[in-house]
C-alpha atoms as a PDB file:
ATOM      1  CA  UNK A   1     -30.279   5.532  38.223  1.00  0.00           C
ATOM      2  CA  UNK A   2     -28.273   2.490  37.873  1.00  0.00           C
ATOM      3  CA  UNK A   3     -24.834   2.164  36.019  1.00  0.00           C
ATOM      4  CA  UNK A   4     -24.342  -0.820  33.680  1.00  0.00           C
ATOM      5  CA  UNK A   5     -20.687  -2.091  31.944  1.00  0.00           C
ATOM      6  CA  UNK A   6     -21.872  -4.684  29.516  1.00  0.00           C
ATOM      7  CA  UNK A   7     -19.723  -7.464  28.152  1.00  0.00           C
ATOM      8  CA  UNK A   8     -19.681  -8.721  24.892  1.00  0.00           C
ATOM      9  CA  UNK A   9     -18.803 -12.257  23.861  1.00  0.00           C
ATOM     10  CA  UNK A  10     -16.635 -14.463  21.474  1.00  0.00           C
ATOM     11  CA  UNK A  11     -16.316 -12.857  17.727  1.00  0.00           C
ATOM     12  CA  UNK A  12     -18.782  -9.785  18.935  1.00  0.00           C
ATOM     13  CA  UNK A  13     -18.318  -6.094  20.045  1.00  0.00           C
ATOM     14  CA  UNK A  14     -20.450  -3.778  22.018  1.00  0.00           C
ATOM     15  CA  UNK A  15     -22.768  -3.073  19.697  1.00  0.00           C
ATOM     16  CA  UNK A  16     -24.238  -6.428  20.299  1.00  0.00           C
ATOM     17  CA  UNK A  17     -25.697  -4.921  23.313  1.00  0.00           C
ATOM     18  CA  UNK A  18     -27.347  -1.904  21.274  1.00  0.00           C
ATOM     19  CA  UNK A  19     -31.140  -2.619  21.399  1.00  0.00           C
ATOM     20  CA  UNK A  20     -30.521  -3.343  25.270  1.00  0.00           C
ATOM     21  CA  UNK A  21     -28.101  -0.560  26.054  1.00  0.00           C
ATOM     22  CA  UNK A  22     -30.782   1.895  24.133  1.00  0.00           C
ATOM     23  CA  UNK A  23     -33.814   1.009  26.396  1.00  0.00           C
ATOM     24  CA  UNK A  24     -31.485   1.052  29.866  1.00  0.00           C
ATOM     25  CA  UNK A  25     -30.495   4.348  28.785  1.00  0.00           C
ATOM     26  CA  UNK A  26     -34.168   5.714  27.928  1.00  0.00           C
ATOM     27  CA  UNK A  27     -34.986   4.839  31.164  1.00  0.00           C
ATOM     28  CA  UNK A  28     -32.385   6.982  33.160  1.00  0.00           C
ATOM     29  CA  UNK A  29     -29.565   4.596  33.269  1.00  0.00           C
ATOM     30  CA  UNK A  30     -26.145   4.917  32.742  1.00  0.00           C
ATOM     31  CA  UNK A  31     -23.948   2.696  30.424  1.00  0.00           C
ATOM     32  CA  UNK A  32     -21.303   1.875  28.966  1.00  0.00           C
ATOM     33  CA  UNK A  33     -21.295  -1.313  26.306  1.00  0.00           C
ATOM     34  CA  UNK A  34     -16.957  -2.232  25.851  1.00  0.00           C
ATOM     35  CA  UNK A  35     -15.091  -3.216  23.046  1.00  0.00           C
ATOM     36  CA  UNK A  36     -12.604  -6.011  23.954  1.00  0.00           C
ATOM     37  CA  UNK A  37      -9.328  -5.476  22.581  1.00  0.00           C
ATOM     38  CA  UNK A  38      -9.085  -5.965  18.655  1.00  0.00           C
ATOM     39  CA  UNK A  39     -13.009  -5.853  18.958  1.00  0.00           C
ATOM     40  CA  UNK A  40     -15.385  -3.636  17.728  1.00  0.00           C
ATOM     41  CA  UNK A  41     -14.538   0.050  17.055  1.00  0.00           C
ATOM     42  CA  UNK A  42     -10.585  -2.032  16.693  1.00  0.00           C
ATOM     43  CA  UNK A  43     -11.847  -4.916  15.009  1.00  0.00           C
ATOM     44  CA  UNK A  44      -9.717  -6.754  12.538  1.00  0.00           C
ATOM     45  CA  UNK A  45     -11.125  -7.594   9.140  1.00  0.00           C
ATOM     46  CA  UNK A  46      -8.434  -9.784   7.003  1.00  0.00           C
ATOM     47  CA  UNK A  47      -7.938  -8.891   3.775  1.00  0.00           C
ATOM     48  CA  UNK A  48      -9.041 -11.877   2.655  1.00  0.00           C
ATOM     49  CA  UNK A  49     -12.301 -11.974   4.295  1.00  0.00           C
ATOM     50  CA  UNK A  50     -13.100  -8.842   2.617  1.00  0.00           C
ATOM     51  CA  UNK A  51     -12.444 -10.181  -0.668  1.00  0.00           C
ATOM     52  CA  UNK A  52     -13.457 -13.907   0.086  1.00  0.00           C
ATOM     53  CA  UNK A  53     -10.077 -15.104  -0.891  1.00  0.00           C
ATOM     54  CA  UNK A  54     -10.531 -18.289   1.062  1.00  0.00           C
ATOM     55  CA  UNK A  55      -6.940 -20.156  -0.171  1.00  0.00           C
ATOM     56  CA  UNK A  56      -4.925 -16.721   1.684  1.00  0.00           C
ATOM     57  CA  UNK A  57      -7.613 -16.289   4.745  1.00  0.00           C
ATOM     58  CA  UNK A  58      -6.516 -19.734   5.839  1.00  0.00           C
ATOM     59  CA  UNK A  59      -3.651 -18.228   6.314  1.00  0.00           C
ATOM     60  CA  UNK A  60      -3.607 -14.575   6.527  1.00  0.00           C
ATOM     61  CA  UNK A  61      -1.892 -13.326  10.235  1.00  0.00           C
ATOM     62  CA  UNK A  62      -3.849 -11.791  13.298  1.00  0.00           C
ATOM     63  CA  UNK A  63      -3.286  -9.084  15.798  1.00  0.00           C
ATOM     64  CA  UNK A  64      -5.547 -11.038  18.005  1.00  0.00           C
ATOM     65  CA  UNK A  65      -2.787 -14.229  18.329  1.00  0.00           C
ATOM     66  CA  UNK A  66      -1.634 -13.959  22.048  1.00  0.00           C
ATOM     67  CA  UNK A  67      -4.079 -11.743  22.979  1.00  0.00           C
ATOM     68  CA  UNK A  68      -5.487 -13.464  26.430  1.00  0.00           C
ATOM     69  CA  UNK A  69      -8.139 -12.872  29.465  1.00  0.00           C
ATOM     70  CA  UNK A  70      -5.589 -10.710  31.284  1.00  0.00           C
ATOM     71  CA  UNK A  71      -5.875  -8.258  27.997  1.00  0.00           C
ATOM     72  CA  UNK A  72      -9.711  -8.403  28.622  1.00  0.00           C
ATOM     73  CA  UNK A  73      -9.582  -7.990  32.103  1.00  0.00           C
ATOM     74  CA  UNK A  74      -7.712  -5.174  32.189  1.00  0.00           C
ATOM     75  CA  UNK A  75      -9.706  -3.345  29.747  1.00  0.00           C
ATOM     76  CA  UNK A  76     -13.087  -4.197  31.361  1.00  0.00           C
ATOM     77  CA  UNK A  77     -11.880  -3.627  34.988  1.00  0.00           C
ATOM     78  CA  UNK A  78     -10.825   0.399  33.429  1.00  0.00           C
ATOM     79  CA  UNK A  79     -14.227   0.348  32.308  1.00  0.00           C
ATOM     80  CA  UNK A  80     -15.784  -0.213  35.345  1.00  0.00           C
ATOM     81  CA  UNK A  81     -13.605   2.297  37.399  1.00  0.00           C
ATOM     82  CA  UNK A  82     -14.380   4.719  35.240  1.00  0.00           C
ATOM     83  CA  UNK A  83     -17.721   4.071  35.250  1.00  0.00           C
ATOM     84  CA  UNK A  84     -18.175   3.776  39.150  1.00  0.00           C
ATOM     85  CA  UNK A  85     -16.723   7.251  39.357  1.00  0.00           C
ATOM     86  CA  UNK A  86     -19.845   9.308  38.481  1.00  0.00           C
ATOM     87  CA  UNK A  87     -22.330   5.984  39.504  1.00  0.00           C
ATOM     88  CA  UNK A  88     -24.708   5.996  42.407  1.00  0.00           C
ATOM     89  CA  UNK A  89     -22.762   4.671  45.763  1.00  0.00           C
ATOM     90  CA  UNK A  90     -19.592   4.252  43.361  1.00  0.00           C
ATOM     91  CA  UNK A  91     -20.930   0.422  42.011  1.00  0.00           C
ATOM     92  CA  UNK A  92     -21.766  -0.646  38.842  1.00  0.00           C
ATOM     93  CA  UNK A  93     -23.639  -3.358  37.655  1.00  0.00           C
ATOM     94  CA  UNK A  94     -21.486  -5.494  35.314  1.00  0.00           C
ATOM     95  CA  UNK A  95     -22.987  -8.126  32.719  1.00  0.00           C
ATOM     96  CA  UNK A  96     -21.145 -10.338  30.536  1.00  0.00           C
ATOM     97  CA  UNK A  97     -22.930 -12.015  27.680  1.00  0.00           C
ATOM     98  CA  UNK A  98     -21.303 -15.739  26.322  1.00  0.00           C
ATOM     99  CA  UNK A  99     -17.857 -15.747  26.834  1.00  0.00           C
ATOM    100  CA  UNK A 100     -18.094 -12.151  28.356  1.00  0.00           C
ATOM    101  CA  UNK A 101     -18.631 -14.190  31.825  1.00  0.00           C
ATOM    102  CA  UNK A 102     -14.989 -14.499  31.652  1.00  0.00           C
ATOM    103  CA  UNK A 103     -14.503 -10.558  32.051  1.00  0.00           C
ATOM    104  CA  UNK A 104     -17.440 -10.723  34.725  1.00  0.00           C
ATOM    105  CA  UNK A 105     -15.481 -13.558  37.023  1.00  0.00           C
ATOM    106  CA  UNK A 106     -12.161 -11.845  36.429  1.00  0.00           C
ATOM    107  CA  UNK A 107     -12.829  -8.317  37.128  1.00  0.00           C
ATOM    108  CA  UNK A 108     -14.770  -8.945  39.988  1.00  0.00           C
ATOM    109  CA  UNK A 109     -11.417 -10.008  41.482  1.00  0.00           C
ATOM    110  CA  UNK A 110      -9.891  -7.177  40.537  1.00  0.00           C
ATOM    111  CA  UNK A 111     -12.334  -5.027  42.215  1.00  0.00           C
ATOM    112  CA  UNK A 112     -15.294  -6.346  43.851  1.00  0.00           C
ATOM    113  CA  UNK A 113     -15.973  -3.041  45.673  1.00  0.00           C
ATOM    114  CA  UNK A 114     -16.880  -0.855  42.866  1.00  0.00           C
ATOM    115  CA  UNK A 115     -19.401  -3.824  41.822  1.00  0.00           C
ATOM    116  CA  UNK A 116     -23.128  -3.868  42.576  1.00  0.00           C
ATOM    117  CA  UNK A 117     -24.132  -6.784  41.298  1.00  0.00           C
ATOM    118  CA  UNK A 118     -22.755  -9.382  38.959  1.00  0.00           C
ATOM    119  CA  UNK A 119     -25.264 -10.893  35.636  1.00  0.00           C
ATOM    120  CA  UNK A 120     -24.046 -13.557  33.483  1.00  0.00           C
ATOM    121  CA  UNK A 121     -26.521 -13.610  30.524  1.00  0.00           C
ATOM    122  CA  UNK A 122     -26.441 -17.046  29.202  1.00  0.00           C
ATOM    123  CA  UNK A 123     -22.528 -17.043  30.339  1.00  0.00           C
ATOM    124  CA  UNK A 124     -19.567 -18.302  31.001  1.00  0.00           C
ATOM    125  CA  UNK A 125     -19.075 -18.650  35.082  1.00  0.00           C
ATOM    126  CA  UNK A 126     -16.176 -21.335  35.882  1.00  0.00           C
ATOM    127  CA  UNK A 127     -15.432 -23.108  39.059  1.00  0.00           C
ATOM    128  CA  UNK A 128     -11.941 -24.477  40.305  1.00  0.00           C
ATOM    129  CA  UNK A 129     -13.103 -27.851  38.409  1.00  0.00           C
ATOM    130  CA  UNK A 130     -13.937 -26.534  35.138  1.00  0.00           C
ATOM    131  CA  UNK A 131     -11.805 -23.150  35.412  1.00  0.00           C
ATOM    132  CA  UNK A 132     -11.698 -22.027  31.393  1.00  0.00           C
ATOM    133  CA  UNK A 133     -13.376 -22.563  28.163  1.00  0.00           C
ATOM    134  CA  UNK A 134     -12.243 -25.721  26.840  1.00  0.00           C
ATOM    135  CA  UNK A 135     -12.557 -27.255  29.985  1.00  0.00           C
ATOM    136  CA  UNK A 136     -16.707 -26.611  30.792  1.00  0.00           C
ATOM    137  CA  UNK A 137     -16.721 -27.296  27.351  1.00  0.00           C
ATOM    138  CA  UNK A 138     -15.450 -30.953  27.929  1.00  0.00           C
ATOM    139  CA  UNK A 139     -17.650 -31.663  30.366  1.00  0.00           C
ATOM    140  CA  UNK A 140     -21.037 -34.260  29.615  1.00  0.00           C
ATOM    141  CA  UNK A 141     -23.035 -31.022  29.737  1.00  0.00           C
ATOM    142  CA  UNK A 142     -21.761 -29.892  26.888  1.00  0.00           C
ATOM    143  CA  UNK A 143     -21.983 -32.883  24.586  1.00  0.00           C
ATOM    144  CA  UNK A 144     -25.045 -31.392  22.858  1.00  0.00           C
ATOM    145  CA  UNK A 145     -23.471 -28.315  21.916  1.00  0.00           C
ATOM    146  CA  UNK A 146     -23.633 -26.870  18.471  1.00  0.00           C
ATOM    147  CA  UNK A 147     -19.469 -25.908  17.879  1.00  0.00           C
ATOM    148  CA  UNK A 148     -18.635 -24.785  14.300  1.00  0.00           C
ATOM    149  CA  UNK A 149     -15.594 -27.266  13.923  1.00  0.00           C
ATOM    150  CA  UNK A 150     -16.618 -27.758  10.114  1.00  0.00           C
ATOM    151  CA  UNK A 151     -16.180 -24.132   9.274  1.00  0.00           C
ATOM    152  CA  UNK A 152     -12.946 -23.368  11.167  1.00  0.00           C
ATOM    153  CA  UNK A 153     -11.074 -21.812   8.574  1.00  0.00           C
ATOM    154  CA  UNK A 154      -7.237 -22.576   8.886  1.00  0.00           C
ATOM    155  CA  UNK A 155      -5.153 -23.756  11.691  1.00  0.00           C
ATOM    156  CA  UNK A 156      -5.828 -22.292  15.053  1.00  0.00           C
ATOM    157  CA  UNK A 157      -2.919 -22.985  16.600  1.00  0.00           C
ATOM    158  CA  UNK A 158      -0.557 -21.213  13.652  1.00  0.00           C
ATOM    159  CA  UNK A 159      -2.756 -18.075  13.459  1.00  0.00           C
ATOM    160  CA  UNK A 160      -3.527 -18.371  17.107  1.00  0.00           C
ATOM    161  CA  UNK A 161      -6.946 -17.877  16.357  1.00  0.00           C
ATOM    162  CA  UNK A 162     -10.024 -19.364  15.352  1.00  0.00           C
ATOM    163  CA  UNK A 163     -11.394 -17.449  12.370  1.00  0.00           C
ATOM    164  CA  UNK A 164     -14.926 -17.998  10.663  1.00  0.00           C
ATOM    165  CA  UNK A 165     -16.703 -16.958   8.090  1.00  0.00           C
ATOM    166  CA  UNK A 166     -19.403 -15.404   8.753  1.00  0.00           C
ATOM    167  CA  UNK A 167     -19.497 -14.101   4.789  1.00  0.00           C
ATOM    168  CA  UNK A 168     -20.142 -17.720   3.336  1.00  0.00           C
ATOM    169  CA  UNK A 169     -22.426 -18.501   1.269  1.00  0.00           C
ATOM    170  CA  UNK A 170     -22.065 -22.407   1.915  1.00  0.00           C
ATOM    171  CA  UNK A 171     -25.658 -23.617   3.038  1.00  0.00           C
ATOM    172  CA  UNK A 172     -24.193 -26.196   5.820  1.00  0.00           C
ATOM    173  CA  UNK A 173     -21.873 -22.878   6.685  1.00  0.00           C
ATOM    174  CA  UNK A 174     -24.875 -20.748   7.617  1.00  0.00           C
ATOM    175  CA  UNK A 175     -27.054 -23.950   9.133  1.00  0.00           C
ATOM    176  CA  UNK A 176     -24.772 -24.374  11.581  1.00  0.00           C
ATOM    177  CA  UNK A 177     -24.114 -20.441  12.246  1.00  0.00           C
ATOM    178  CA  UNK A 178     -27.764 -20.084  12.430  1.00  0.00           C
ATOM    179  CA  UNK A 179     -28.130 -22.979  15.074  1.00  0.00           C
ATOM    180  CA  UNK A 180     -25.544 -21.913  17.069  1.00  0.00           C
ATOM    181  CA  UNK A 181     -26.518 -18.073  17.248  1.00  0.00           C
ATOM    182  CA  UNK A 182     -30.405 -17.864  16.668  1.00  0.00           C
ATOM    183  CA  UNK A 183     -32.095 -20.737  15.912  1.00  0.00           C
ATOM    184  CA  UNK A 184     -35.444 -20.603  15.560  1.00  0.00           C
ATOM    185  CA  UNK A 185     -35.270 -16.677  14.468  1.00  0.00           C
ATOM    186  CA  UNK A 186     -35.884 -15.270  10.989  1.00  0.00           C
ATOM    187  CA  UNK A 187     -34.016 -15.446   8.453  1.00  0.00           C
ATOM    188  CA  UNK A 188     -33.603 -11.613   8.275  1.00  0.00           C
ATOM    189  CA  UNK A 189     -33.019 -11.113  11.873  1.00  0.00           C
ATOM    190  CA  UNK A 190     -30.335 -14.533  11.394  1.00  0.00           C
ATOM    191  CA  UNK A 191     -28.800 -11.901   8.697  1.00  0.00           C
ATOM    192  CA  UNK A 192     -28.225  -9.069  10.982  1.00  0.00           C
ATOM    193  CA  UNK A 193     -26.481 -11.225  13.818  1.00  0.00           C
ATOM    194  CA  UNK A 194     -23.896 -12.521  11.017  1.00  0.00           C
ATOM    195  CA  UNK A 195     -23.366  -9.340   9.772  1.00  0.00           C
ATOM    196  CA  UNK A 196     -22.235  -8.104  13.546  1.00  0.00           C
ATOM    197  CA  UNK A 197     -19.778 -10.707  14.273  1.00  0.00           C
ATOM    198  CA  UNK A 198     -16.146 -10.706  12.991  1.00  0.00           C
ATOM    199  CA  UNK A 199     -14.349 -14.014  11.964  1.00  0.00           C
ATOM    200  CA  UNK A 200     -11.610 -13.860  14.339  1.00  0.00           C
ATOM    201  CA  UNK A 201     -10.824 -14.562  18.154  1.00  0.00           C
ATOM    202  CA  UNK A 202      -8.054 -15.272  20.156  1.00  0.00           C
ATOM    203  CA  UNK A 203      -7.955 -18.922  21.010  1.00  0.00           C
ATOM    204  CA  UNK A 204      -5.591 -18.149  24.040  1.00  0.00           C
ATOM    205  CA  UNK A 205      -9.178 -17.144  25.812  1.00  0.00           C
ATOM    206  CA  UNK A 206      -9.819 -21.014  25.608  1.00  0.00           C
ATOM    207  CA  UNK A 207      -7.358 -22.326  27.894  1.00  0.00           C
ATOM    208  CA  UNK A 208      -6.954 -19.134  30.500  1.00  0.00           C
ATOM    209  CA  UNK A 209      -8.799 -19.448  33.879  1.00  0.00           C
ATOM    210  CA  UNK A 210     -11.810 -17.433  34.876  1.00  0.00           C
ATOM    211  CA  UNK A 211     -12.612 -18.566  38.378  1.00  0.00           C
ATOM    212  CA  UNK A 212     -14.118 -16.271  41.254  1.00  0.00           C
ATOM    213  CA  UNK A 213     -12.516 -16.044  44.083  1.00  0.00           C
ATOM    214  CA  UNK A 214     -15.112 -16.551  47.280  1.00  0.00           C
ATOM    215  CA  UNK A 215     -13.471 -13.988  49.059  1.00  0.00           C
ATOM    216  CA  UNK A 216     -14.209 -11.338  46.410  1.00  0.00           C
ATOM    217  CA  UNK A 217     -16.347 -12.476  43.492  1.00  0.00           C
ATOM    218  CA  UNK A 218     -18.030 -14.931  45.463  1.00  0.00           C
ATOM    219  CA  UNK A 219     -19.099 -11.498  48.149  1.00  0.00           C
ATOM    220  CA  UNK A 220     -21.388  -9.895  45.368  1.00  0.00           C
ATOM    221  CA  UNK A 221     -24.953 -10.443  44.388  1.00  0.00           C
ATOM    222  CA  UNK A 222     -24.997 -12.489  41.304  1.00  0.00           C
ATOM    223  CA  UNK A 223     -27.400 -13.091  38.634  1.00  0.00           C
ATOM    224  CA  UNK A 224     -27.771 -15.550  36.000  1.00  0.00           C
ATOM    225  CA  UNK A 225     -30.368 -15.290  32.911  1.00  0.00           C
ATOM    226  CA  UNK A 226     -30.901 -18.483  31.601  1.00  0.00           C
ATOM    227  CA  UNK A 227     -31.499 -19.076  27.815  1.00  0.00           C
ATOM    228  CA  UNK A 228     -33.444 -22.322  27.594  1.00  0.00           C
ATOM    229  CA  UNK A 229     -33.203 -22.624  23.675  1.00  0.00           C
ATOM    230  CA  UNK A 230     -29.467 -21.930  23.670  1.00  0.00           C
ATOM    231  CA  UNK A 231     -27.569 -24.544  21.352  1.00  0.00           C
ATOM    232  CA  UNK A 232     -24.082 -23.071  21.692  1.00  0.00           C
ATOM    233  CA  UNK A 233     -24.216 -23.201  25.439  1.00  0.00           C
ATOM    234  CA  UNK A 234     -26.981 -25.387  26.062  1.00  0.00           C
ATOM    235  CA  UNK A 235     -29.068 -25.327  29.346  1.00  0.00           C
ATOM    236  CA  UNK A 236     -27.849 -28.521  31.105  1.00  0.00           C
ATOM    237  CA  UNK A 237     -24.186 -26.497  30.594  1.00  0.00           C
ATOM    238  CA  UNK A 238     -25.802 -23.413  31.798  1.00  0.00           C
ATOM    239  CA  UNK A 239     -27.411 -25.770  35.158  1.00  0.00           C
ATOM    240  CA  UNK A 240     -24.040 -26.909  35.627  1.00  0.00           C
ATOM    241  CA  UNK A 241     -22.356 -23.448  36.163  1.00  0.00           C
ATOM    242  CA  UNK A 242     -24.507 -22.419  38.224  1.00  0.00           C
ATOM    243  CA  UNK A 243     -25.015 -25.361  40.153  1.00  0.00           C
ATOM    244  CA  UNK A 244     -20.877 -25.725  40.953  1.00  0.00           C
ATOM    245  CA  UNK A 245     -21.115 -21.420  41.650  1.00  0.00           C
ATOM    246  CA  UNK A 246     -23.933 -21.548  44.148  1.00  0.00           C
ATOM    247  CA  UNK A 247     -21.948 -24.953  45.803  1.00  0.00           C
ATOM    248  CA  UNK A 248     -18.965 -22.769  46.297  1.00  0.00           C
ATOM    249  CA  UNK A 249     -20.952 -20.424  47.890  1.00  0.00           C
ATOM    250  CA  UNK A 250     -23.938 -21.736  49.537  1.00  0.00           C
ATOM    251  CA  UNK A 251     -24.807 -18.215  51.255  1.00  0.00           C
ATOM    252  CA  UNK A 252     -24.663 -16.401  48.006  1.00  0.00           C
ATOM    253  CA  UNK A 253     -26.707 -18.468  45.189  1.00  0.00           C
ATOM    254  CA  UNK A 254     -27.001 -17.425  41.529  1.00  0.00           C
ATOM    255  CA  UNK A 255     -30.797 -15.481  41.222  1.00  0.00           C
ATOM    256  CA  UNK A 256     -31.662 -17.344  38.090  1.00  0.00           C
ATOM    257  CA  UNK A 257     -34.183 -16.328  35.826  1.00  0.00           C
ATOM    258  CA  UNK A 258     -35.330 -18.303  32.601  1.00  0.00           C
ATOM    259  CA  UNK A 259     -36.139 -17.118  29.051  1.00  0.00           C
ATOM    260  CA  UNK A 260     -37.406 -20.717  27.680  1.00  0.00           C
ATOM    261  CA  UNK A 261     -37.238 -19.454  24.355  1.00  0.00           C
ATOM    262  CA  UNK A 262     -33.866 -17.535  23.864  1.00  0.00           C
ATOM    263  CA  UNK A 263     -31.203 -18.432  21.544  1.00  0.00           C
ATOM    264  CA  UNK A 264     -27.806 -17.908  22.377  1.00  0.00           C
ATOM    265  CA  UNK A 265     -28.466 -14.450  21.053  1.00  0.00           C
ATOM    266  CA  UNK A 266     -30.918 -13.541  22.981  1.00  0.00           C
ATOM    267  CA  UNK A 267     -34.902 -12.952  22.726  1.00  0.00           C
ATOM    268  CA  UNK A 268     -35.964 -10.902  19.370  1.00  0.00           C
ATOM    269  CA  UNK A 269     -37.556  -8.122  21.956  1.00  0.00           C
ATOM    270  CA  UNK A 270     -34.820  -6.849  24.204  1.00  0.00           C
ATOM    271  CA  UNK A 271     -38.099  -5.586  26.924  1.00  0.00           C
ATOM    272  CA  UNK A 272     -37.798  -9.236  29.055  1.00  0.00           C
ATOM    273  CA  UNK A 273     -33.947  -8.747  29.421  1.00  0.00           C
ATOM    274  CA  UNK A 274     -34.327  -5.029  30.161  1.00  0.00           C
ATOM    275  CA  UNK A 275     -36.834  -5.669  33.019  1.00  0.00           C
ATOM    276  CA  UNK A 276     -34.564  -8.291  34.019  1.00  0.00           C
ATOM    277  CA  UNK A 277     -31.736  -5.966  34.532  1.00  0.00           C
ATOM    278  CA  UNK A 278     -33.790  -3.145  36.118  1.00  0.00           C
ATOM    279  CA  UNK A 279     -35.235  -5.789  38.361  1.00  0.00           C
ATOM    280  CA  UNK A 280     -31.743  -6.136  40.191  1.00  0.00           C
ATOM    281  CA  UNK A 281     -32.606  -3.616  42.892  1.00  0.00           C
ATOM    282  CA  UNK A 282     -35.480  -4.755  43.640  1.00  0.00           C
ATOM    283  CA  UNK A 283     -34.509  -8.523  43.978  1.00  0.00           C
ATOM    284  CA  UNK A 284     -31.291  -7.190  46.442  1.00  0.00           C
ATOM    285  CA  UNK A 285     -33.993  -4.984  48.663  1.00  0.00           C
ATOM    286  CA  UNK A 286     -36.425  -8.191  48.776  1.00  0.00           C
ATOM    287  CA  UNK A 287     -33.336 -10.377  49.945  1.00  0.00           C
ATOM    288  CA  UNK A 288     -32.456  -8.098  52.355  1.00  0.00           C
ATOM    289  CA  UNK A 289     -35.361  -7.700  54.184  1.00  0.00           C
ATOM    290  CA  UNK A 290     -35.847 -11.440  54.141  1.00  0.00           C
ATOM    291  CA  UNK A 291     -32.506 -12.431  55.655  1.00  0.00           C
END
């Protein structure tokens, strides 16, 4: 048995990770999918969004404004001690999906003993010279990135957050939702994802710094799966992370494995991921008996 924390990403909860989370634990595993703050189980719907009052949601006020990565550290790093109390050896196996790679860098540290092994699934992982969001996202990598700067909905810097709408009916609205989250996928399946996100997040998250330290983070067996039809973060983004990571520490390079296909979302059948996960193990035995 293996215990899993699994990290959610930018406007999502843990009930992204559901079709995942359900097969790991029908095969004996133990986990544990977290809510960020204000996310999920907490999430805050405006008013406004619920009534598609567009003229007051530019403006309504969020209990997200100020929240930061220290607020989602600290409530993924409880996560994982409380998981790593009844896991095997006392580790877990933490994976952070999109800009759930910022919980994954930060936490490990925090506490890089109770972790395993470290997965970044099509995720943020920053280096000292591209150490948050908006700067990886400035970088030539990133130029092809679908960003939904047309359907921002009010200022982001008075509400302190950036809030979508993911109940539009505006065909460019959901084009460029669709691109960014699951191109490619049906319509219905397009549907569900929009359904499961909720229009606000922090923008503080976009500035704060997310780099491993070697010394802790850099000391535990890392993972990245790479989604080769992602348009939010696209591949050459995804190369560059990983490239700067395994530079940092030559001794300790990213395992990388590729899903050609996947949209920022993800594959339609969670089975590739799943093996991908329970495949760790295996892939830390092989390198230790190789080195």
């Amino acid at each position: 048995m293996t215990a899993y924390v699994l990290v959610h990403g930018s406007h999502g909860s843990g009930a992204f990770w559901a079709p995942i989370a359900r097969e790991l634990a029908l095969r004996g595993h133990q986990v544990v999918a977290v809510d960020q703050p204000w996310h999920g189980t907490e999430a805050h719907l405006p008013a406004a969004y619920q009534t598609q009052d567009l003229h007051a949601l530019a403006t309504e006020p969020s209990p997200l404004a100020g929240i930061g990565l220290d607020d989602f550290e600290r409530r993924v790093t409880d996560a994982v001690r409380r998981a790593a109390r009844t896991a095997p050896n006392g580790q877990v196996v933490l994976v952070g999906h999109s800009m759930g790679g910022c919980s994954v860098s930060r936490v490990a540290n925090a506490v890089p003993e109770l972790l395993a092994h470290l997965v970044y699934m099509t995720a943020c992982c920053f280096s000292p010279s591209v150490p948050s969001i908006n700067a990886v996202m400035a970088t030539p990598e990133a130029a092809t990135a679908i960003v939904p700067a047309g359907q921002v909905v009010g200022d982001p810097q008075e509400l302190g957050v950036l809030r979508l709408n993911f109940r539009s009916q505006d065909p460019e609205d959901l084009a460029v939702f669709k691109e960014m989250f699951c191109a490619d996928h049906p319509e219905a399946d397009f549907l569900r994802v929009l359904a499961g996100l909720q229009p606000d997040e922090t923008i503080d998250v976009n500035d704060d710094h997310a780099v491993g330290e070697s010394d802790a983070w850099g000391r535990i067996p890392r993972t990245y799966l790479r989604f080769g039809a992602d348009r939010l973060l696209p591949p050459s983004l995804q190369d560059l992370m990983i490239r700067l990571a395994d530079e940092r520490t030559p001794d300790n390079p990213f395992r990388v494995r590729d899903f050609p296909t996947a949209p920022h979302m993800g594959p339609q059948d969670p089975g590739p991921v799943v093996a991908a996960l329970t495949g760790l193990d295996d892939r830390r035995q092989r390198l230790s008996s190789s080195t």
